[in-house]
Protein backbone atom coordinates (compact mmCIF):
# COMPACT_ATOMS: atom_id res chain seq x y z
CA UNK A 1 -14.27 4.22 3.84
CA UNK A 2 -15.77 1.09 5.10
CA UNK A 3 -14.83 -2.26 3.71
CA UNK A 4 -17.19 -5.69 4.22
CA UNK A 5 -15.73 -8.84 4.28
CA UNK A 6 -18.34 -11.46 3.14
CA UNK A 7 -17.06 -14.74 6.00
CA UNK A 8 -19.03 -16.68 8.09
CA UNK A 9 -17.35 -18.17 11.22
CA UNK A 10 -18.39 -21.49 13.02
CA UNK A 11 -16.32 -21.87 16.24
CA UNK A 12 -12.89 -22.29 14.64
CA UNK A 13 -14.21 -22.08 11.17
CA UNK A 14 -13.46 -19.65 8.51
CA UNK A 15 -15.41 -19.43 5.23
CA UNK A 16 -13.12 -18.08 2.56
CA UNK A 17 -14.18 -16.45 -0.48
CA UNK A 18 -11.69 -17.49 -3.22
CA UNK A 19 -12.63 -15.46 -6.07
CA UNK A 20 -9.54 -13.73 -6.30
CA UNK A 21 -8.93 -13.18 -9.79
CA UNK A 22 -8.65 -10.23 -12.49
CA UNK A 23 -11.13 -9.65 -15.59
CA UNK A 24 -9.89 -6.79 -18.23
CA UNK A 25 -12.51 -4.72 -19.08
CA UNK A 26 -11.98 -1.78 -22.05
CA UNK A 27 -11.26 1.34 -20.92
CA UNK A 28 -13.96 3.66 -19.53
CA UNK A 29 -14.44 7.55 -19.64
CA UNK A 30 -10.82 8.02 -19.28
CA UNK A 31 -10.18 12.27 -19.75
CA UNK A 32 -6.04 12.12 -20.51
CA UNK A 33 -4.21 15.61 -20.40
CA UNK A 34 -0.70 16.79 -19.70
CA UNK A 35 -0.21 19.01 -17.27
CA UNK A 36 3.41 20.21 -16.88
CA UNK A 37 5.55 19.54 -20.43
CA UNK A 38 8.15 22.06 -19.21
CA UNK A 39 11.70 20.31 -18.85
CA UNK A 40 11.51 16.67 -17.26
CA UNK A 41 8.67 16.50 -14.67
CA UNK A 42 6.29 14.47 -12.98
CA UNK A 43 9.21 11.31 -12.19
CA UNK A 44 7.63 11.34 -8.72
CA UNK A 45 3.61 12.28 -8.03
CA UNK A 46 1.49 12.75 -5.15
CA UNK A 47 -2.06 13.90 -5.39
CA UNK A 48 -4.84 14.96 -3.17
CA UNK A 49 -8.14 16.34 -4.36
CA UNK A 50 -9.60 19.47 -2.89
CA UNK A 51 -13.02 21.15 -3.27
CA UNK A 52 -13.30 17.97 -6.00
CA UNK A 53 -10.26 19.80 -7.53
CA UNK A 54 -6.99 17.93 -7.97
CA UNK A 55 -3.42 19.17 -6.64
CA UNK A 56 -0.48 17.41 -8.10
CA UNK A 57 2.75 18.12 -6.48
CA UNK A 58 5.87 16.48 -8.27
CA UNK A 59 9.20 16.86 -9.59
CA UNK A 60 10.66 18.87 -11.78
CA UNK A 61 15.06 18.41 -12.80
CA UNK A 62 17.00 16.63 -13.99
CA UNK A 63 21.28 16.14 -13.51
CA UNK A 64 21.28 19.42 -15.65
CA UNK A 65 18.85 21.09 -14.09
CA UNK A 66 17.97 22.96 -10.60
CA UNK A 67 15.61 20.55 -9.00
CA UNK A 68 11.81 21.99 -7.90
CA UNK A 69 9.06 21.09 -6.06
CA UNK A 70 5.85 22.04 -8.08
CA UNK A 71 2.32 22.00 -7.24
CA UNK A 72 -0.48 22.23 -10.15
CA UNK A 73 -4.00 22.91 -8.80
CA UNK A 74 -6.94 22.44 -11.28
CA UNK A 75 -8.45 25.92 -11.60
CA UNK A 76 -11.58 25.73 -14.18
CA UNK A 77 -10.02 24.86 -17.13
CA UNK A 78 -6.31 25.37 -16.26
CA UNK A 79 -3.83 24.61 -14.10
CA UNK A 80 -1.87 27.13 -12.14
CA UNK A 81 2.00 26.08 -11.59
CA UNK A 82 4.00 26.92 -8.61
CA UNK A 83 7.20 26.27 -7.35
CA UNK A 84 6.86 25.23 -3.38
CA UNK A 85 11.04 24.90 -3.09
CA UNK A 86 14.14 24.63 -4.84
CA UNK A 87 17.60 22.54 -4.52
CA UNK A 88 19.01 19.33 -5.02
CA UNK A 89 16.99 16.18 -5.05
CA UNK A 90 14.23 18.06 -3.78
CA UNK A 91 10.96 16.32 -4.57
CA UNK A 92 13.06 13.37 -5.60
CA UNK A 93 10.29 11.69 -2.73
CA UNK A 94 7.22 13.34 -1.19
CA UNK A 95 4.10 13.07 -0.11
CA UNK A 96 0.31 15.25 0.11
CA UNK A 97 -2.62 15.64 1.86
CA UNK A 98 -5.25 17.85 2.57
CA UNK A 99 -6.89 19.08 5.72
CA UNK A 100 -10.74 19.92 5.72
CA UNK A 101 -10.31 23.59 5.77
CA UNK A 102 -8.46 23.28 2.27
CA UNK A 103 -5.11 23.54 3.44
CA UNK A 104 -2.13 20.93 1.60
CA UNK A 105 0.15 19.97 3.61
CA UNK A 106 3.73 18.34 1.26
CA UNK A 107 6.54 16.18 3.37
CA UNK A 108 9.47 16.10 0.93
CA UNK A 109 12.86 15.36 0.98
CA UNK A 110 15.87 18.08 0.34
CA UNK A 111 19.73 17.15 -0.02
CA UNK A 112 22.71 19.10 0.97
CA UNK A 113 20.75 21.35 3.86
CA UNK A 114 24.05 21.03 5.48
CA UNK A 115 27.74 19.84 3.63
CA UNK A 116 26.69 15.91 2.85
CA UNK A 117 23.26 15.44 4.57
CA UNK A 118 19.98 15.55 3.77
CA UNK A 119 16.95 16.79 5.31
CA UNK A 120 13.04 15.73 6.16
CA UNK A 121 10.98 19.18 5.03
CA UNK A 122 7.48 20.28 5.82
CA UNK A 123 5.38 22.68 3.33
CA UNK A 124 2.18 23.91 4.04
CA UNK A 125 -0.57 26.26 1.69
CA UNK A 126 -2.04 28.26 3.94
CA UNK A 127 -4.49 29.81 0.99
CA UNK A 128 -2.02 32.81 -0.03
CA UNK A 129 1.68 30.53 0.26
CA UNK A 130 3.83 28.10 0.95
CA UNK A 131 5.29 28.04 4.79
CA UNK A 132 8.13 25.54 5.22
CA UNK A 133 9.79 24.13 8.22
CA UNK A 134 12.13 21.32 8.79
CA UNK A 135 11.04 17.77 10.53
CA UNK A 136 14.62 16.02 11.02
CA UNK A 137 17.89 16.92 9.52
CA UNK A 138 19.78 14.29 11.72
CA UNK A 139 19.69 11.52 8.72
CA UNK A 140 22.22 11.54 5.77
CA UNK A 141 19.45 10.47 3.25
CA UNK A 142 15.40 11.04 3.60
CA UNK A 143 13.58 8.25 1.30
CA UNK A 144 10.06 6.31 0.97
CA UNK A 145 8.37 8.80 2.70
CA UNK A 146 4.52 8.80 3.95
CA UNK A 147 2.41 11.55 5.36
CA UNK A 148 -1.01 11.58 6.89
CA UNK A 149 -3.09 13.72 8.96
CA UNK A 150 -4.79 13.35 12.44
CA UNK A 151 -8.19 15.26 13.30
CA UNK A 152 -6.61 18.09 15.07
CA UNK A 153 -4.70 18.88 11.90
CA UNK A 154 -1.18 17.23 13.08
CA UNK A 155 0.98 15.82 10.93
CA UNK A 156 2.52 12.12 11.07
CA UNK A 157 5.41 11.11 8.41
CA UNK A 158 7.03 7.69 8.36
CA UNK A 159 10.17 7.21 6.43
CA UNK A 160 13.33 5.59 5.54
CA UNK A 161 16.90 6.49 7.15
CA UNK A 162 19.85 5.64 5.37
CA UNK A 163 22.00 6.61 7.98
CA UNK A 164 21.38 3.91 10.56
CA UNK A 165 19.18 1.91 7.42
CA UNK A 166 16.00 2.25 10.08
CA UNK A 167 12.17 3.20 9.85
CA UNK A 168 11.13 6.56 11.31
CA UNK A 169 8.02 8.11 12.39
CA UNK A 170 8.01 11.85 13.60
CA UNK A 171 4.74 13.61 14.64
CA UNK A 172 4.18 17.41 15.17
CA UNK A 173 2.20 18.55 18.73
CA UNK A 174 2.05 22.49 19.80
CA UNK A 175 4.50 23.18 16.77
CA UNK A 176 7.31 20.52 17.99
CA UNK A 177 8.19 17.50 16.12
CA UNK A 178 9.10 14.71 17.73
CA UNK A 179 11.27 11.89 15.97
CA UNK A 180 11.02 7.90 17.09
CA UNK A 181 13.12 5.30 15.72
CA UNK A 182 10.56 2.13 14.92
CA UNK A 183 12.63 -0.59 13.44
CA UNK A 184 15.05 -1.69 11.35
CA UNK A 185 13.78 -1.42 7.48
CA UNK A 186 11.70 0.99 6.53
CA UNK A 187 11.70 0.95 2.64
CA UNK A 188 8.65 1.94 0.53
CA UNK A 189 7.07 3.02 3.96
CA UNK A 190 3.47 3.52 3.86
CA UNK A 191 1.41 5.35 6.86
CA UNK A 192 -2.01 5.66 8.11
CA UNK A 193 -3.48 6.68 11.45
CA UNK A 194 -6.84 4.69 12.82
CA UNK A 195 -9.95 6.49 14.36
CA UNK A 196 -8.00 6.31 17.82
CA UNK A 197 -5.20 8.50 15.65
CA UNK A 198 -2.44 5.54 16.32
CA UNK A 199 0.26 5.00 13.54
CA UNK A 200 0.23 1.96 11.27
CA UNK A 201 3.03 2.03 9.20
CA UNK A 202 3.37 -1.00 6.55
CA UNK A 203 7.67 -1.20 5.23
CA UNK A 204 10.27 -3.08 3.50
CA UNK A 205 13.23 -5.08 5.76
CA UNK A 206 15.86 -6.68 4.62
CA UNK A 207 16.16 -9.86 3.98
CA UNK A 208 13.44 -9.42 1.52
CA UNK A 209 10.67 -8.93 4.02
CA UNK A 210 7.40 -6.73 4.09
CA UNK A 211 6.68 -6.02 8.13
CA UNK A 212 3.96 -3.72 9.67
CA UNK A 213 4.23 -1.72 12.61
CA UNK A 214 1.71 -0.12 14.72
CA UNK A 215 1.69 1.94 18.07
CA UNK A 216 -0.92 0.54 20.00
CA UNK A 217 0.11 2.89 23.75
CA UNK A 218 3.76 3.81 24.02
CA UNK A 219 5.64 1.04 22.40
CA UNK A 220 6.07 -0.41 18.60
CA UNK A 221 4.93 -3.52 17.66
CA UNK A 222 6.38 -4.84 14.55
CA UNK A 223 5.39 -8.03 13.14
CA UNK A 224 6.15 -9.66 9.75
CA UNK A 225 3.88 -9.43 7.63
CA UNK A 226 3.93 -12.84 4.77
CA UNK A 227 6.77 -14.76 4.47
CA UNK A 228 5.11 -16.55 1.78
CA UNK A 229 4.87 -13.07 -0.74
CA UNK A 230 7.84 -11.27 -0.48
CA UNK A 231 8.02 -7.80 -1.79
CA UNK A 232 10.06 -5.75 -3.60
CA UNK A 233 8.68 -2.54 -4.13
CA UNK A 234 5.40 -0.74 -4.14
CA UNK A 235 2.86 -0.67 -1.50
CA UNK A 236 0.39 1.57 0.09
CA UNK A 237 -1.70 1.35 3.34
CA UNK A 238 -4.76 1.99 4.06
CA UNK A 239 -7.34 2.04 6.78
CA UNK A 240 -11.11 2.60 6.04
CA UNK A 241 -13.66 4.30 8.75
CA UNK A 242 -14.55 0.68 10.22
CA UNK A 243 -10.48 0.45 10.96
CA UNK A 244 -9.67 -2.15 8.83
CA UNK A 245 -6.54 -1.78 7.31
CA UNK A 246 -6.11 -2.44 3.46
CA UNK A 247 -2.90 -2.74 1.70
CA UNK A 248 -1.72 -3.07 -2.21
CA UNK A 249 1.50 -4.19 -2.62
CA UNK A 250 4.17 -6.21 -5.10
CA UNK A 251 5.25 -9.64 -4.78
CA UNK A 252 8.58 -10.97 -5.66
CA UNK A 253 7.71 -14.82 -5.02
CA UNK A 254 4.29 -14.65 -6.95
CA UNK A 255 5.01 -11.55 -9.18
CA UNK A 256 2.56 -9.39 -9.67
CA UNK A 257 0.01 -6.38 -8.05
CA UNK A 258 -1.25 -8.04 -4.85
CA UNK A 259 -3.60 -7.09 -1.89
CA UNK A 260 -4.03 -7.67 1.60
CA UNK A 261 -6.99 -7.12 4.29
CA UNK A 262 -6.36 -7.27 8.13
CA UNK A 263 -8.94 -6.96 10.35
CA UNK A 264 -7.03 -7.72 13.69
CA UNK A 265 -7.01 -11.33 13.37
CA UNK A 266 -4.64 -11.67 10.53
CA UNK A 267 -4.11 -10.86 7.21
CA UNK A 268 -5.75 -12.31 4.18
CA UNK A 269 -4.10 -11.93 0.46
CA UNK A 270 -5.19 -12.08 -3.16
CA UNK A 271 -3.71 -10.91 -6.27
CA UNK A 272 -5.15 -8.30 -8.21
CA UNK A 273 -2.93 -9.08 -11.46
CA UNK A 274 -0.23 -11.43 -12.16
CA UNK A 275 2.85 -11.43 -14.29
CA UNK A 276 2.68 -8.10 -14.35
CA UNK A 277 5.80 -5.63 -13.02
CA UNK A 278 3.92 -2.41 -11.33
CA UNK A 279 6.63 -0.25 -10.29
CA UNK A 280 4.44 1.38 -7.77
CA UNK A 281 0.48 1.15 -6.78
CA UNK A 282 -1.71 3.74 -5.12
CA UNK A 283 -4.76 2.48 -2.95
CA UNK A 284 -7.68 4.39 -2.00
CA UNK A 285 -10.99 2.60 -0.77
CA UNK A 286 -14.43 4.42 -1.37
CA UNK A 287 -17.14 4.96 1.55
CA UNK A 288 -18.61 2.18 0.16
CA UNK A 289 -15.67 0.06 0.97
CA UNK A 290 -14.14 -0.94 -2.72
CA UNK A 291 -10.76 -0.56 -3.27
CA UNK A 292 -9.53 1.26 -5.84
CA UNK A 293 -5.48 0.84 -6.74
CA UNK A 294 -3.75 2.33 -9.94
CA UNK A 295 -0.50 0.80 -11.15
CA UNK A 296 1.91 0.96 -13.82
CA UNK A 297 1.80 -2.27 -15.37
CA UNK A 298 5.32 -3.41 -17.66
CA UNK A 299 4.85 -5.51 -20.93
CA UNK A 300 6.90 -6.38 -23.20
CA UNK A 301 7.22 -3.63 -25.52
CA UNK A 302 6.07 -0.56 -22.78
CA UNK A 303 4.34 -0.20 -19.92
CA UNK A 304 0.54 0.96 -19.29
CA UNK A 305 -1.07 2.89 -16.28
CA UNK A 306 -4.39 0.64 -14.77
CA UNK A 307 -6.74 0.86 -12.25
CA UNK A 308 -8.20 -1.84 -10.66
CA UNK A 309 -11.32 -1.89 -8.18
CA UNK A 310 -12.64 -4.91 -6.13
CA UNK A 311 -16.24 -6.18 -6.68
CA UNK A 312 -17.52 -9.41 -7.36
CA UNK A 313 -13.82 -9.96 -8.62
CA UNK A 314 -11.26 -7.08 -9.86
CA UNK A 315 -12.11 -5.65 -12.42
CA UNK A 316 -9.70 -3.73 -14.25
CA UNK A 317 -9.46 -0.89 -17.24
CA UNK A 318 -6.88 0.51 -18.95
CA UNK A 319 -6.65 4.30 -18.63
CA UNK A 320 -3.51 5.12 -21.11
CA UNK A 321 -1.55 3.17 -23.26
CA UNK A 322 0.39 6.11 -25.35
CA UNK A 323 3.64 4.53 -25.10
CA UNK A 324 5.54 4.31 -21.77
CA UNK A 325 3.20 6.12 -19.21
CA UNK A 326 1.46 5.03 -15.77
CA UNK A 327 4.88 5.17 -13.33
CA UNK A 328 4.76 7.23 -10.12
CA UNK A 329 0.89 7.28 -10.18
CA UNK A 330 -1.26 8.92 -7.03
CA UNK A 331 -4.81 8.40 -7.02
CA UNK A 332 -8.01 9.97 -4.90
CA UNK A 333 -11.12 10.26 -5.22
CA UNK A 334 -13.63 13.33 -5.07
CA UNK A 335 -17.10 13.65 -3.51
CA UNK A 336 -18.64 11.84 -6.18
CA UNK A 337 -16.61 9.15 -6.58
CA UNK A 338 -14.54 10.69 -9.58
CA UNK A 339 -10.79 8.98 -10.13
CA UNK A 340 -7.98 11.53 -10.57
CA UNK A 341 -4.82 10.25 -11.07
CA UNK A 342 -1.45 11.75 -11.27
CA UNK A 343 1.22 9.90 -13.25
CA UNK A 344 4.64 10.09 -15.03
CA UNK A 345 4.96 10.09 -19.17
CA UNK A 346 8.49 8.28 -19.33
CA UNK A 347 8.44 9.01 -23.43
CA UNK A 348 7.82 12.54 -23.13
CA UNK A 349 9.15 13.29 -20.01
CA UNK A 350 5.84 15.02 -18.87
CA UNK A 351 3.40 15.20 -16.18
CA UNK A 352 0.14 13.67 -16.96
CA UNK A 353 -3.40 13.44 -15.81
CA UNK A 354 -6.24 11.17 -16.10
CA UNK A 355 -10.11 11.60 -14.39
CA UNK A 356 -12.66 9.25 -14.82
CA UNK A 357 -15.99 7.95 -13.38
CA UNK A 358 -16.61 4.25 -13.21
CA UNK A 359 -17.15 2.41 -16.60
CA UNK A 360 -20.65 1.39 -17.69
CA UNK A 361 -18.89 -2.18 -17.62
CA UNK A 362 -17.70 -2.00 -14.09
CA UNK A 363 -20.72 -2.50 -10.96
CA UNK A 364 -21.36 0.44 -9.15
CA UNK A 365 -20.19 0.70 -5.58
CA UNK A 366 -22.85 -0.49 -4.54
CA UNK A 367 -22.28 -4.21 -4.79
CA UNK A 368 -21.52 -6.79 -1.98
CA UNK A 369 -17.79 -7.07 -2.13
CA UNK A 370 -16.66 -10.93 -1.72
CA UNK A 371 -13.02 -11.15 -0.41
CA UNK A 372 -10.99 -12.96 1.30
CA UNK A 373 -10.96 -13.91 5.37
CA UNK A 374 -8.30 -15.13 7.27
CA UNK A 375 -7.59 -18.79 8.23
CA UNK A 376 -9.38 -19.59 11.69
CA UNK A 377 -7.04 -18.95 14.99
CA UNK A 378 -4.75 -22.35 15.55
CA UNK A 379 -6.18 -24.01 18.48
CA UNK A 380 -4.23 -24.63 20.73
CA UNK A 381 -2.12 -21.03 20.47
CA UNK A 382 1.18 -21.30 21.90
CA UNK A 383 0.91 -25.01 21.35
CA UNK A 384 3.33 -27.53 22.66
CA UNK A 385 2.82 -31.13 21.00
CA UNK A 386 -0.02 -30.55 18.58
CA UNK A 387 -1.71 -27.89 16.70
CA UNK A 388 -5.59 -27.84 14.73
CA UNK A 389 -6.37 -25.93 11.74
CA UNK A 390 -9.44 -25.86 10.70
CA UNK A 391 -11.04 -23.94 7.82
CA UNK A 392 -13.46 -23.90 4.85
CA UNK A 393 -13.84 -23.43 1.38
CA UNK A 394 -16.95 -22.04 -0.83
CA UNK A 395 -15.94 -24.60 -3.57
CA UNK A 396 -13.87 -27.60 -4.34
CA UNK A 397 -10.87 -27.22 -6.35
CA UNK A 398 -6.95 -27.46 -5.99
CA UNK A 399 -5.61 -25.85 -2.70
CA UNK A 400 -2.10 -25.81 -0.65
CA UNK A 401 -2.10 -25.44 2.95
CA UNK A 402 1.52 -24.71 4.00
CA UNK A 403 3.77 -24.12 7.34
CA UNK A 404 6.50 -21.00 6.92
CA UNK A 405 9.13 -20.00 9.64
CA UNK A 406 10.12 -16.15 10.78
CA UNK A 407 12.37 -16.32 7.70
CA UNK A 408 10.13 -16.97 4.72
CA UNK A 409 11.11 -20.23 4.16
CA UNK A 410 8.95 -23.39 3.82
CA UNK A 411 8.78 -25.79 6.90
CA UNK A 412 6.36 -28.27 5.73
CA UNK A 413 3.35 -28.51 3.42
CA UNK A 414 0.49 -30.21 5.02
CA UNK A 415 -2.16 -30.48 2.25
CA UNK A 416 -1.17 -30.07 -1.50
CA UNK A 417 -3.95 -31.24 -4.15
CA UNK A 418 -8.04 -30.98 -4.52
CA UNK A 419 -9.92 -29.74 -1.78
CA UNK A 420 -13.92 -30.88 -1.48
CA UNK A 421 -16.07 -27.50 -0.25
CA UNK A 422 -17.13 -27.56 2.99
CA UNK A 423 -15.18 -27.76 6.30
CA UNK A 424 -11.66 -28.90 6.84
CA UNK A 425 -9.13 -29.68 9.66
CA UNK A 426 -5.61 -30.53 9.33
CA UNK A 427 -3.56 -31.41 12.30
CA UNK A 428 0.29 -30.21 12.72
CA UNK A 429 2.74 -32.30 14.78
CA UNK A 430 5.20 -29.79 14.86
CA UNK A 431 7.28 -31.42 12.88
CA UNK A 432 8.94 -30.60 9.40
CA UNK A 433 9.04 -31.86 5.89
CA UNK A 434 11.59 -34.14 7.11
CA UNK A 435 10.05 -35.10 9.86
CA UNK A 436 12.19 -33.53 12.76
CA UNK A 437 10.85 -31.37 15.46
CA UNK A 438 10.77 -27.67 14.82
CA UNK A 439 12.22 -24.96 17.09
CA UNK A 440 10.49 -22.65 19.27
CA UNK A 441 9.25 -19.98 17.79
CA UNK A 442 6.41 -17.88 15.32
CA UNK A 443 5.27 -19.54 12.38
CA UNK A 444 2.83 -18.92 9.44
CA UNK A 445 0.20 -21.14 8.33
CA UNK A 446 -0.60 -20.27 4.98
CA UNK A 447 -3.91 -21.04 2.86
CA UNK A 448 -3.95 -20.64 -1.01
CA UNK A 449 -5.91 -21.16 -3.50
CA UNK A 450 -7.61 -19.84 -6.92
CA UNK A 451 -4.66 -17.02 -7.31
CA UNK A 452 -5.95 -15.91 -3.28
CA UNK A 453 -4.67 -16.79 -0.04
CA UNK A 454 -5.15 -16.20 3.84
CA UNK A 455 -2.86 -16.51 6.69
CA UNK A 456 -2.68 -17.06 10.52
CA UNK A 457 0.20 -17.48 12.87
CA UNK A 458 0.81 -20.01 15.92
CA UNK A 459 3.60 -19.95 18.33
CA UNK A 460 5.62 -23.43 19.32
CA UNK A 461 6.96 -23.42 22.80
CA UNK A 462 8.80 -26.40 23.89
């Protein structure tokens, strides 16, 4: 999955791409079925395409009900139902992947293993069934879990605690898990492992802060990770073969579907659609590096399920509007580049399914993807009395370059208004909008402009 940033860099110069915006385009070769209709099902999704055949695994209950943990594999024509466990709240989060040998391995969550607790649960296919074993039953409540996979077939899950409110990661070697406590959050966690098989784990910490976390050797290091888009829900991480890690996500402070790039520098952010409410978003990025996310979009009278991929701009379809439908969605792709998507029909209560190829109105894969780069490094960084920032933009237009704290909030706005192409520098004094010296500490320079937006940090040491 590689992913191209188009930037050019001169010394401390940056050339952002600022073409950040959405363009609806009418729905494609969308194939719509439902796959389970059986009782309520399919409130929470997670698929994973093997053999170019999708596996859904979801949930099936409701307060009336035994809860289940289904899987529905695409056989020919049909699908073939299974239950992979039984109990309360089972399935009410979980998470799927696939190994190369075919094997699915689910991470699901299962109240009341023990009087008032919850546990962290394992399944795995092995072709003929489903073999189960627990991960950690220490926690009172298992939620906004992630799984992935590591080359030797190991599994790494990152979730939420509600019993100390904390972000876990546990990791199985020689058939033992072992648990870590990462940091304090850990809502909508979202995991990935890089081609050195080292955790990056994006989360959700109070107050109303998205961090990322990533375990470089033997220690965490947990950073914040935009004061300036707060989120409150959705988000899923992603790293591509070139390890660049890619991340779709909602914003509170700019609403709508947003996404981030980081290529160990700093992160860059545009929007993918605004005033729009996606309850969740799932991100996968092709091996020819464009992003793919679908969403559940809210309007007015119901909601919709998109998908949006990044070319020139994003372009984005519609792949059901039947009423309510599109929440909970998974996505993957198959060897050809074929979208499945899982997702929940809140009318109906069902299951759904959608597969499509790319639209004859959406580029192929093929084309140069223009996104944006991170502001250039501060200079100097730590920085005592003064600090440069110097970037440049593709083409003139409005533009706000802005100074935010550890905390979100706005220290000082250095350049509001219309912005000539070309190169810029703007020097900080340190100071704040009311002109008084700032503390010592981490701070976030913030570009934005055209609906995108790029960021860097400096440090002030007195």
């Amino acid at each position: 999955m590689l992913h191209s940033l188009n930037r050019c860099l001169v010394g401390f110069l940056t050339c952002l791409s600022l073409t950040g915006y959405s363009v609806e385009a009418s729905a494609g070769a969308w194939s719509v079925e439902t796959v389970d209709s059986v009782g309520p099902v399919g409130q929470y999704t997670s698929l994973v395409v093997v053999d170019d055949e999708p596996w859904i695994v979801y949930k099936y209950g409701d307060a009336q009900t035994v809860d289940q943990l289904r899987c529905a594999r695409r056989v020919g024509n049909t699908w073939q139902i299974e239950t992979i466990d039984t109990g309360e709240a089972v399935g009410h989060v979980a998470s799927a992947v696939s190994e190369n040998d075919g094997s699915v391995l689910v991470a699901y969550q299962l109240l009341e293993t023990i009087p008032g607790s919850s546990a962290l649960f394992l399944a795995t296919y092995d072709g003929a069934s489903w073999q189960h074993e627990a991960i950690d039953i220490s926690t009172d409540v298992v939620s906004e879990l992630d799984l992935d996979i590591d080359s030797g077939g190991n599994p790494h899950v990152a979730y939420y605690s509600s019993s100390d409110e904390t972000l876990r990661y546990g990791y199985r070697n020689d058939g033992v898990w072992t648990i870590e406590t990462v940091a304090d959050g850990g809502l909508y966690s979202s995991i990935a492992l890089d081609s050195n098989e080292r955790p990056h784990v994006a989360h959700f910490r109070a107050p109303q802060q998205n961090s990322y976390a990533w375990k470089p050797q033997e220690e965490w290091v947990v950073e914040d990770f935009s004061p300036a888009a707060t989120v409150t829900g959705c988000q899923d991480l992603v790293i591509d073969e070139s390890d660049q890690l890619h991340l779709a996500y909602r914003s509170r402070s700019v609403n709508g579907l947003w996404y981030a790039v980081h290529d160990g520098s700093g992160w860059a952010h545009e929007s993918v659609e605004l005033e729009v409410f996606p309850e969740d978003a799932s991100l996968v990025v092709g091996p020819t590096g464009v992003p793919h996310v679908s969403y559940y979009a809210e309007t007015v009278s119901n909601g919709v399920l998109k998908v949006a991929r990044r070319l020139a701009d994003w372009e984005i379809e519609i792949v059901d509007d039947a009423g309510t439908v599109g929440q909970r969605s998974s996505m993957a792709l198959d060897s050809e580049g074929g979208m499945h998507i899982s997702y929940f029909d809140h009318d109906n209560l069902d299951l759904k399914y959608a597969y499509g190829q790319p639209s004859a109105n959406l580029p192929s894969d093929n084309v140069p993807i223009l996104l944006l780069a991170p502001l250039a490094p501060p200079y100097p960084n730590p920085s005592r009395h003064t600090t440069d920032i110097a970037y440049s933009l593709p083409t003139s237009g409005p533009a706000t370059l802005a100074v935010y704290d550890a905390l979100g909030r706005n220290v000082v706005v250095l350049r509001d208004g219309f912005h000539q192409e070309g190169q810029s520098k703007v020097t900080w004094n340190g100071t704040d909008s009311n002109g008084r010296v700032v503390p010592a500490g981490r701070y976030m320079i913030r570009l934005q402009a055209a609906g995108a937006a790029g960021t860097t940090t400096v440090v002030r040491v007195r």
